[in-house]
C-alpha atoms as a PDB file:
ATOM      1  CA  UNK A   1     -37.967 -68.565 -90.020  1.00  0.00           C
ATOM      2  CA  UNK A   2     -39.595 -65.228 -90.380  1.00  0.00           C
ATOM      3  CA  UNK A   3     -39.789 -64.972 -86.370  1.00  0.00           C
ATOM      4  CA  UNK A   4     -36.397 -66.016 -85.455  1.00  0.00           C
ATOM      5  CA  UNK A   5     -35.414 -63.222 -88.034  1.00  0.00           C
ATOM      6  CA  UNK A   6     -37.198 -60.988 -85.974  1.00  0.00           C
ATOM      7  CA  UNK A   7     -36.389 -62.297 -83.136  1.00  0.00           C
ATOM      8  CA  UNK A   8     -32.734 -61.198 -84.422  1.00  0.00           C
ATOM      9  CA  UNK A   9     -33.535 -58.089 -85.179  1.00  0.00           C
ATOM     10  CA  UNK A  10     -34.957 -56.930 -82.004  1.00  0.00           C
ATOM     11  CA  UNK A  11     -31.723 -58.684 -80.078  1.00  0.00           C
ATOM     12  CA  UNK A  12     -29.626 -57.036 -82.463  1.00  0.00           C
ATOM     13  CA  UNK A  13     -31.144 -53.729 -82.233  1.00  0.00           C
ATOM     14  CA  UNK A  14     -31.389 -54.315 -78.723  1.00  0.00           C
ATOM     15  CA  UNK A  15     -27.862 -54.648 -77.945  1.00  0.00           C
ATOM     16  CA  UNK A  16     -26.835 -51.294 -80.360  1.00  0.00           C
ATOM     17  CA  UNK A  17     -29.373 -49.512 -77.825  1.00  0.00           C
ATOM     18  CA  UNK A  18     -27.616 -51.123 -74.603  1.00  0.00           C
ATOM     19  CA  UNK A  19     -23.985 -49.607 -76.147  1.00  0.00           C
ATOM     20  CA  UNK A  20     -25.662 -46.435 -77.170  1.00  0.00           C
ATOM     21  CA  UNK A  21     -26.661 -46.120 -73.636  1.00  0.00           C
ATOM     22  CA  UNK A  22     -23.237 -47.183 -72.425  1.00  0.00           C
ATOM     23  CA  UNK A  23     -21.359 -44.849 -74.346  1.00  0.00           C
ATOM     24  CA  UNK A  24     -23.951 -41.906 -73.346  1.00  0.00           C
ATOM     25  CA  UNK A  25     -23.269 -41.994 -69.575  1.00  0.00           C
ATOM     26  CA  UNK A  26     -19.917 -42.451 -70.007  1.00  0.00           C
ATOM     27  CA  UNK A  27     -19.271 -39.307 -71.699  1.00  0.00           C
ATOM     28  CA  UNK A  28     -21.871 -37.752 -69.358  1.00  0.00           C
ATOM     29  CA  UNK A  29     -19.767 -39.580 -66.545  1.00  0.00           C
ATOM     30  CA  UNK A  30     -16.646 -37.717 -67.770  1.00  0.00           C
ATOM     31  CA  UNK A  31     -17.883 -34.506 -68.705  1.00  0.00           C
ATOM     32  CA  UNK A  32     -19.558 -34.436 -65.072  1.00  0.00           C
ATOM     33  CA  UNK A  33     -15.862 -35.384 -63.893  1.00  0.00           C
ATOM     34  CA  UNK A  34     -14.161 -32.478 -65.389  1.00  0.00           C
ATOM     35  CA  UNK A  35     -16.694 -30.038 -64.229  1.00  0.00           C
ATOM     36  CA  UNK A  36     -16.938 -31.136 -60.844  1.00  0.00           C
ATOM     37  CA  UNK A  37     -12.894 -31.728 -60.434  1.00  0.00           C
ATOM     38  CA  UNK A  38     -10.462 -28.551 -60.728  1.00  0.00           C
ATOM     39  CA  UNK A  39      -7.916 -28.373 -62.807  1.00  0.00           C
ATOM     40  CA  UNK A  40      -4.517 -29.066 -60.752  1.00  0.00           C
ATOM     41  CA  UNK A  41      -2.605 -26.115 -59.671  1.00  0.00           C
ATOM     42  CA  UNK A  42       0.585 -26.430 -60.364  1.00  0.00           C
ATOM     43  CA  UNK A  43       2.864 -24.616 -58.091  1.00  0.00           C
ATOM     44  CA  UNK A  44       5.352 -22.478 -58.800  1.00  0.00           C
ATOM     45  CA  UNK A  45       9.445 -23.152 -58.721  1.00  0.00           C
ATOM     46  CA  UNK A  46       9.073 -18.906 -58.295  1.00  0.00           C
ATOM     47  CA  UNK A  47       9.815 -17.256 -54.640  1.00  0.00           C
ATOM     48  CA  UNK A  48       6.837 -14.846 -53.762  1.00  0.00           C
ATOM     49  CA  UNK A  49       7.983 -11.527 -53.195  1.00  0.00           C
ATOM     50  CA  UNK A  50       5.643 -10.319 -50.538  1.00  0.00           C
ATOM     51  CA  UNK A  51       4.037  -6.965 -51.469  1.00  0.00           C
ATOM     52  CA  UNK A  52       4.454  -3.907 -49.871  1.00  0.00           C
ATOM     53  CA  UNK A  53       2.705  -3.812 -47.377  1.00  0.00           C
ATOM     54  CA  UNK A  54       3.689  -7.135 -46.097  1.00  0.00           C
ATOM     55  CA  UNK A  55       7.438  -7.204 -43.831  1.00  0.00           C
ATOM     56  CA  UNK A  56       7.253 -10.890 -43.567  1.00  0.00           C
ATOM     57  CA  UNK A  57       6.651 -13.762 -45.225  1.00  0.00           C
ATOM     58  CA  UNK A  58       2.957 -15.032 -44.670  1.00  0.00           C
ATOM     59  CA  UNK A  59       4.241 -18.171 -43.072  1.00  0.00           C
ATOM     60  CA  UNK A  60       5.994 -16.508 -40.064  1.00  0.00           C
ATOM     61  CA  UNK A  61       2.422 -15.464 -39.119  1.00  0.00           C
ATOM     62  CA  UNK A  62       1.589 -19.052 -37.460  1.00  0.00           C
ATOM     63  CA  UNK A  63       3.463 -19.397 -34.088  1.00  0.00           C
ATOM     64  CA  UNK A  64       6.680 -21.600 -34.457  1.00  0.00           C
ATOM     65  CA  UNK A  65       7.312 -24.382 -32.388  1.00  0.00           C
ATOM     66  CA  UNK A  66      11.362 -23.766 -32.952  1.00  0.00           C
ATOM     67  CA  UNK A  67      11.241 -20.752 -30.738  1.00  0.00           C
ATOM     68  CA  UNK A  68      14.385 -20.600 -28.967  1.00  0.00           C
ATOM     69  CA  UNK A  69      14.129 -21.076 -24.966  1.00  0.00           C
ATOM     70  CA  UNK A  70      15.748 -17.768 -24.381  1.00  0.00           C
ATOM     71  CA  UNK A  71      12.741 -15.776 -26.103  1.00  0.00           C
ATOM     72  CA  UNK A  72       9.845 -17.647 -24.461  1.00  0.00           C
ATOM     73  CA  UNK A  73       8.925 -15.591 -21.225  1.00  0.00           C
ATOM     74  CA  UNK A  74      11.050 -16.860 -18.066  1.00  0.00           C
ATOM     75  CA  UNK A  75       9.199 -18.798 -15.488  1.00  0.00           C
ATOM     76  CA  UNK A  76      11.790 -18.292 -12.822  1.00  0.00           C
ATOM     77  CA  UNK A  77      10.518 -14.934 -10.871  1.00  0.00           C
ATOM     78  CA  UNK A  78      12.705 -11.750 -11.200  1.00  0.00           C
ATOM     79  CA  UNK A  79      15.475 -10.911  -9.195  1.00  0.00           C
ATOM     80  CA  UNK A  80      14.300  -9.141  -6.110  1.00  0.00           C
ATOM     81  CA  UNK A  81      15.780  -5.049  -5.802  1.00  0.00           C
ATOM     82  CA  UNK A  82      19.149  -4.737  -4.087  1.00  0.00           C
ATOM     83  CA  UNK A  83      18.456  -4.437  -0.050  1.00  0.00           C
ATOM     84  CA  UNK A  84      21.322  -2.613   0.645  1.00  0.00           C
ATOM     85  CA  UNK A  85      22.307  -5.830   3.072  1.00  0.00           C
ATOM     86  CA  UNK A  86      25.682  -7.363   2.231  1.00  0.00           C
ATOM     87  CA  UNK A  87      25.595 -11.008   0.443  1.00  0.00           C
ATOM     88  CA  UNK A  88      25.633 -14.044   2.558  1.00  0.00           C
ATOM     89  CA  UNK A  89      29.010 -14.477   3.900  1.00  0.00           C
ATOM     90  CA  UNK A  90      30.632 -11.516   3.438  1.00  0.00           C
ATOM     91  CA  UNK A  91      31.506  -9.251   6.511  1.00  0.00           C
ATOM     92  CA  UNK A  92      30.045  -6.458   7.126  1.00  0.00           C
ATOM     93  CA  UNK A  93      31.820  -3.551   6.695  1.00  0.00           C
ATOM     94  CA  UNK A  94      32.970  -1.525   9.803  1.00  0.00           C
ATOM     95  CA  UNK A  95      31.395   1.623  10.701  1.00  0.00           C
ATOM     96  CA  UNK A  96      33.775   4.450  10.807  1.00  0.00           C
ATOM     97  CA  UNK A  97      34.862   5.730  14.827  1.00  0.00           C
ATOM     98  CA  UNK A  98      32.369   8.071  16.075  1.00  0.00           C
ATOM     99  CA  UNK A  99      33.965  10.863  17.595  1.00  0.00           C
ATOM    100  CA  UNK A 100      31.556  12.350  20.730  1.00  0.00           C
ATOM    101  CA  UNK A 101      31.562  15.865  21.093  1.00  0.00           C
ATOM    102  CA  UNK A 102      32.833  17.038  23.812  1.00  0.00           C
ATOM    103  CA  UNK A 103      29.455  18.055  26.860  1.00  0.00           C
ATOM    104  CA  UNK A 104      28.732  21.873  26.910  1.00  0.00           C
ATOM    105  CA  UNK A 105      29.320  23.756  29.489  1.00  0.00           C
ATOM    106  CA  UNK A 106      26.488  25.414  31.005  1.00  0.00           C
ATOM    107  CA  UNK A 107      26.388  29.073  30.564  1.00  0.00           C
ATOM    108  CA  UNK A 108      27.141  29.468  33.939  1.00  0.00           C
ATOM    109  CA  UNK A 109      30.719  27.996  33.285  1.00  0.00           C
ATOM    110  CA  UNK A 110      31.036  29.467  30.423  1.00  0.00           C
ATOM    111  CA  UNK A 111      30.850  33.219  32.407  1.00  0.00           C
ATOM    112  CA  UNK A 112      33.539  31.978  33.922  1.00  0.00           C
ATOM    113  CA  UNK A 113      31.832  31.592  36.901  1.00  0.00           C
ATOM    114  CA  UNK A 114      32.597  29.652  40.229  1.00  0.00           C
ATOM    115  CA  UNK A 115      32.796  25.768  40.230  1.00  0.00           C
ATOM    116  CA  UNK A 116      30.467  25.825  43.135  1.00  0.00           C
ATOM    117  CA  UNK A 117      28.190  27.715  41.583  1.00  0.00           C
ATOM    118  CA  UNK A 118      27.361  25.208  38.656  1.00  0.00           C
ATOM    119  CA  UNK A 119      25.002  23.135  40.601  1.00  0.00           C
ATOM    120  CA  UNK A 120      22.153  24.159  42.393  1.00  0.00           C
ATOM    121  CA  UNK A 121      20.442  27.514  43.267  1.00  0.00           C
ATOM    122  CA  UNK A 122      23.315  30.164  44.023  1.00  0.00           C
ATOM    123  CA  UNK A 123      24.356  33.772  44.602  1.00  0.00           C
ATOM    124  CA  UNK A 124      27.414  33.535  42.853  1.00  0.00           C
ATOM    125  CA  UNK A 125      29.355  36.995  44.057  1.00  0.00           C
ATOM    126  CA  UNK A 126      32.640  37.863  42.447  1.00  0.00           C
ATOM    127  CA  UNK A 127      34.779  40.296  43.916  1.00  0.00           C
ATOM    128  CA  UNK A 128      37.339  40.724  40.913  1.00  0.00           C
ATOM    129  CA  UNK A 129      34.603  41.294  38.788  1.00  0.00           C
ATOM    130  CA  UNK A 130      31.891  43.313  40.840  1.00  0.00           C
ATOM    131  CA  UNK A 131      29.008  41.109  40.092  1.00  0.00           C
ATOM    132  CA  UNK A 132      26.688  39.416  41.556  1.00  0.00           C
ATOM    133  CA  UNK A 133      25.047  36.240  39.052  1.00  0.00           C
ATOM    134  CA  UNK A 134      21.793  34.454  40.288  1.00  0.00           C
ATOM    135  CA  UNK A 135      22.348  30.491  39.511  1.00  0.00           C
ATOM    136  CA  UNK A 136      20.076  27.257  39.002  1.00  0.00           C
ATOM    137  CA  UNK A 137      21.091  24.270  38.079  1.00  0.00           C
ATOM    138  CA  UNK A 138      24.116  26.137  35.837  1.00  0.00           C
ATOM    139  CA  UNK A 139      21.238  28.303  34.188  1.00  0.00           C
ATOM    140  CA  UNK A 140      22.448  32.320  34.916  1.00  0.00           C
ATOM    141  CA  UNK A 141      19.375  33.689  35.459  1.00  0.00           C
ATOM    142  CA  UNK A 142      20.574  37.769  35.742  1.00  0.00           C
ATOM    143  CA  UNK A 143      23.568  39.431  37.115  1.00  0.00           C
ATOM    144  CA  UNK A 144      23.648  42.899  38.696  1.00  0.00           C
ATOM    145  CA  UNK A 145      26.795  45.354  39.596  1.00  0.00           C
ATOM    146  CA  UNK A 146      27.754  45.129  43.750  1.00  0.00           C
ATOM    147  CA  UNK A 147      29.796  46.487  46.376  1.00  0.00           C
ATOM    148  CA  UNK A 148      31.541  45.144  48.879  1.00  0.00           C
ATOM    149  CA  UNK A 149      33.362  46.147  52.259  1.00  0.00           C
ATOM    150  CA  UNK A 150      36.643  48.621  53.190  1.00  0.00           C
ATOM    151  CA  UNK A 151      39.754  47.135  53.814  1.00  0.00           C
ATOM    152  CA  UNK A 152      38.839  47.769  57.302  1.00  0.00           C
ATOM    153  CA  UNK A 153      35.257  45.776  57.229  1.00  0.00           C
ATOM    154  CA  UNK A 154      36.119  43.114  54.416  1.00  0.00           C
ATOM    155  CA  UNK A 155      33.372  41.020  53.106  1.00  0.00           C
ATOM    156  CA  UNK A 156      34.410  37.726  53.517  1.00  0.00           C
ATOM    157  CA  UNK A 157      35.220  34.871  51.344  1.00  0.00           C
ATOM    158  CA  UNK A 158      33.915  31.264  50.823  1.00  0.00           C
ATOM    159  CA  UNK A 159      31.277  29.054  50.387  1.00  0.00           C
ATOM    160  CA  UNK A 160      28.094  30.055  52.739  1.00  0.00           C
ATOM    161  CA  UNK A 161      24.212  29.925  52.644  1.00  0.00           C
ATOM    162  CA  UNK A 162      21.308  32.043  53.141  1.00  0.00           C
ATOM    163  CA  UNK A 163      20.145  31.386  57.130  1.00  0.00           C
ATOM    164  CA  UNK A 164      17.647  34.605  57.294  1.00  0.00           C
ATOM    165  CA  UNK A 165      15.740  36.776  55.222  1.00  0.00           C
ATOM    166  CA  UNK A 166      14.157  40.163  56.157  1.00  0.00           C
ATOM    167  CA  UNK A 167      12.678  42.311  53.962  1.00  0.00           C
ATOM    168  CA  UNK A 168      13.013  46.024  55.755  1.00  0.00           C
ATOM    169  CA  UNK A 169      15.500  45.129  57.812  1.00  0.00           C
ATOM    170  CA  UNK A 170      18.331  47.777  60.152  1.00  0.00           C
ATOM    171  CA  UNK A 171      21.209  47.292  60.952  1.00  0.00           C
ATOM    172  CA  UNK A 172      21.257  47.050  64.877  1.00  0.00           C
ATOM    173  CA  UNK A 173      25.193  48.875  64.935  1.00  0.00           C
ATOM    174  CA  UNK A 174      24.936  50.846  61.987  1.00  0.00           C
ATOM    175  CA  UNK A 175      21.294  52.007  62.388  1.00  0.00           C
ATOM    176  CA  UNK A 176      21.296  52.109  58.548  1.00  0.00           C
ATOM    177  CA  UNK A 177      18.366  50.495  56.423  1.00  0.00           C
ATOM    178  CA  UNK A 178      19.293  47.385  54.609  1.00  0.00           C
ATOM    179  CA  UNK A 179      16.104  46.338  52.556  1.00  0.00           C
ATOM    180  CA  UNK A 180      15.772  43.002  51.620  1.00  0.00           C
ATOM    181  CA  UNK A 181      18.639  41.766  53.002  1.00  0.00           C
ATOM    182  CA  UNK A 182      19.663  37.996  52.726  1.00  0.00           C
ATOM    183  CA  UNK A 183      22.071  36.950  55.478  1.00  0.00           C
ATOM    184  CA  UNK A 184      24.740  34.624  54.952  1.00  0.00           C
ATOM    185  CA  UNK A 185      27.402  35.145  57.448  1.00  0.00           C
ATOM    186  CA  UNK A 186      27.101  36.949  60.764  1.00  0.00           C
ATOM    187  CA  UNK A 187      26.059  40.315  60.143  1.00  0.00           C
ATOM    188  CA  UNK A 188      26.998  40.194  56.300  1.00  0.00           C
ATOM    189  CA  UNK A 189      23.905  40.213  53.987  1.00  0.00           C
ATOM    190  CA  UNK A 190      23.229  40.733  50.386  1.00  0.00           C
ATOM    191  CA  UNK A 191      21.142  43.568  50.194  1.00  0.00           C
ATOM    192  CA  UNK A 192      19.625  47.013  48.821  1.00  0.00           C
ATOM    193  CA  UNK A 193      22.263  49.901  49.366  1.00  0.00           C
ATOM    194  CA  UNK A 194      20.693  53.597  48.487  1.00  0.00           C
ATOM    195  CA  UNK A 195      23.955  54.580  49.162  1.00  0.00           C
ATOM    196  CA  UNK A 196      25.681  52.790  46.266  1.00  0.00           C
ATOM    197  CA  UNK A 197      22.632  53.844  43.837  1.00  0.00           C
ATOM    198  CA  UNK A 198      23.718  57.539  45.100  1.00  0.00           C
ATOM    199  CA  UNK A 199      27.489  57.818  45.169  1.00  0.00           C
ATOM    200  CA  UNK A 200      28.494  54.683  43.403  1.00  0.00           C
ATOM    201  CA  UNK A 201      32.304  53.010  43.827  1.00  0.00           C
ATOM    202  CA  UNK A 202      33.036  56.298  45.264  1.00  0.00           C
ATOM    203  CA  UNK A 203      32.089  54.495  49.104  1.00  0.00           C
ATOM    204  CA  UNK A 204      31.493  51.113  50.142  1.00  0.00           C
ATOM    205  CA  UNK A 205      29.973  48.712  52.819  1.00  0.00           C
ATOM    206  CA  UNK A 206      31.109  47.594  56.230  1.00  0.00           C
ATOM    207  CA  UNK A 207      31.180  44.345  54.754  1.00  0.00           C
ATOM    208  CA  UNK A 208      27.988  43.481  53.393  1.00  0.00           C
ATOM    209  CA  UNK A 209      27.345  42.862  49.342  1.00  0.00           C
ATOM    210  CA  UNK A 210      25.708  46.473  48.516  1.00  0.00           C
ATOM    211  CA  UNK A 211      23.488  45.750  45.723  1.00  0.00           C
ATOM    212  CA  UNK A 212      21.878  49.362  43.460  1.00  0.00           C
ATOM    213  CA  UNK A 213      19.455  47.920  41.088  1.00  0.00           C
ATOM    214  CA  UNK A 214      16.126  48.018  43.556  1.00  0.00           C
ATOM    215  CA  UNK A 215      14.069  46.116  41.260  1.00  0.00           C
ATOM    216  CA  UNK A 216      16.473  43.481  40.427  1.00  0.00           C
ATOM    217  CA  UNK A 217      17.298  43.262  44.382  1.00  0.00           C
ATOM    218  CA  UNK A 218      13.498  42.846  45.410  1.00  0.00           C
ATOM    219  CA  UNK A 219      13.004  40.135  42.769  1.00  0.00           C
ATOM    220  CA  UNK A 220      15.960  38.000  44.398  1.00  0.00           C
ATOM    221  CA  UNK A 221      14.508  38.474  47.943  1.00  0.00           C
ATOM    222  CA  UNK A 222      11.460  37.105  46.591  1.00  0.00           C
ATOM    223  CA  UNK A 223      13.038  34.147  44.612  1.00  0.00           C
ATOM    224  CA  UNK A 224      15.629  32.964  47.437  1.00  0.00           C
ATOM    225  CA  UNK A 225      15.181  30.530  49.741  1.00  0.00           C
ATOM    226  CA  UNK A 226      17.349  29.983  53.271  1.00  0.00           C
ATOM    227  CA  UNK A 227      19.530  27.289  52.540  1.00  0.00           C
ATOM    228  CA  UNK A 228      20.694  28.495  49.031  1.00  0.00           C
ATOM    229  CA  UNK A 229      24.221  28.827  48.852  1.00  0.00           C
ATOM    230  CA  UNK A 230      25.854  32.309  48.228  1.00  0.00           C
ATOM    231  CA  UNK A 231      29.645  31.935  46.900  1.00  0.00           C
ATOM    232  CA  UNK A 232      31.900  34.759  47.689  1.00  0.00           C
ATOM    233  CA  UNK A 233      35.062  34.311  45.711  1.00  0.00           C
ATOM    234  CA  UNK A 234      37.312  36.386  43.398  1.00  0.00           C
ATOM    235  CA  UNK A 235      38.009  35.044  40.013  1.00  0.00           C
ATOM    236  CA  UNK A 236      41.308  34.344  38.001  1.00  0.00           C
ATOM    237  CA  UNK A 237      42.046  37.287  35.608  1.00  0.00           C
END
């Protein structure tokens, strides 16, 4: 009897030590809960007004996916500059009319010189005028004052050419000098007179084409050739 009363006792203290245990770890159970767990937030029903600093909400910082099309950069590639070529289709427009000036005349034309003269190499000799004009290809090289023949010994008129040349030439009637004379027709010649550098209009030839200037008369001797054409003509007023 005495050992099943102890036998009690232990079971019966045994089982107050088991709940004593029990109840120990669950309050250490719980307090460990509430230290390790946070207490919930609750959120606020309150808008945040973003400080001062801050000119948007922070949620507009994360890229949104409802960006409209139109914003998002184009993948088509940009037009290309104007060419200054009309579209496809249309017609060109038409150029205006180009008016062509009218061809200069050579300065030879425009000193109112000879047709014939315009072409070529020529003595072009004008008897209205009293000058003789050295010629190529319409290009008046230099002109010089002249003389020509009496009404009884005309120099003749027309279209002629230079068949000799002779540089201290005489005249076989006259028995007068004629230095560098060009010949063009007969007995006529272009050449030096010392008379006409002396006296002038005051005399004149026996039909030849007195010429004064010296120097300007030797440099045409030397720049002629037989076969260039010497046109004796008188001009229009």
């Amino acid at each position: 009897m005495k050992k099943t009363r102890i036998s009690l006792a232990v079971t019966v203290t045994a089982i107050l030590a088991v709940s004593a245990c029990n109840a120990g770890s669950s309050s250490d159970s719980t307090a460990k809960a509430g230290a390790q767990s946070p207490a919930p937030v609750t959120a606020s029903s309150a808008p945040t007004t973003p400080g001062p600093e801050t000119s948007a909400p922070a949620t507009s910082a994360a890229p949104s996916s409802s960006v409209p099309s139109s914003a998002a950069p184009s993948e088509t590639p940009s037009s290309k500059p104007p060419t200054g070529k009309p579209p496809a289709g249309t017609a060109p427009a038409s150029k205006p009319p180009t008016t062509k000036a009218a061809p200069a005349k050579p300065p030879a034309a425009q000193a109112g010189l000879d047709e014939r003269c315009l072409t070529g190499r020529a003595i072009c000799i004008d008897k209205r005028t009293d000058r003789l004009t050295w010629v190529i290809d319409g290009k008046v090289q230099y002109a010089t004052d002249v003389r020509f023949g009496s009404a009884e010994t005309p120099t003749r008129e027309g279209a002629f050419s230079i068949n000799f040349k002779s540089r201290d030439h005489v005249s076989t009637i006259y028995h007068t000098p004629m230095p560098y004379a060009m010949f063009f027709s007969g007995g006529q010649a272009v050449h030096y007179s010392a008379d006409f550098a002396a006296r002038g209009y005051n005399g004149a030839s026996h039909g030849c084409v007195n010429v004064r200037d010296k120097g300007l008369v030797q440099q045409l001797f030397e720049e002629t050739r037989v076969g260039d054409k010497v046109i004796v003509y008188r001009s229009a007023k």
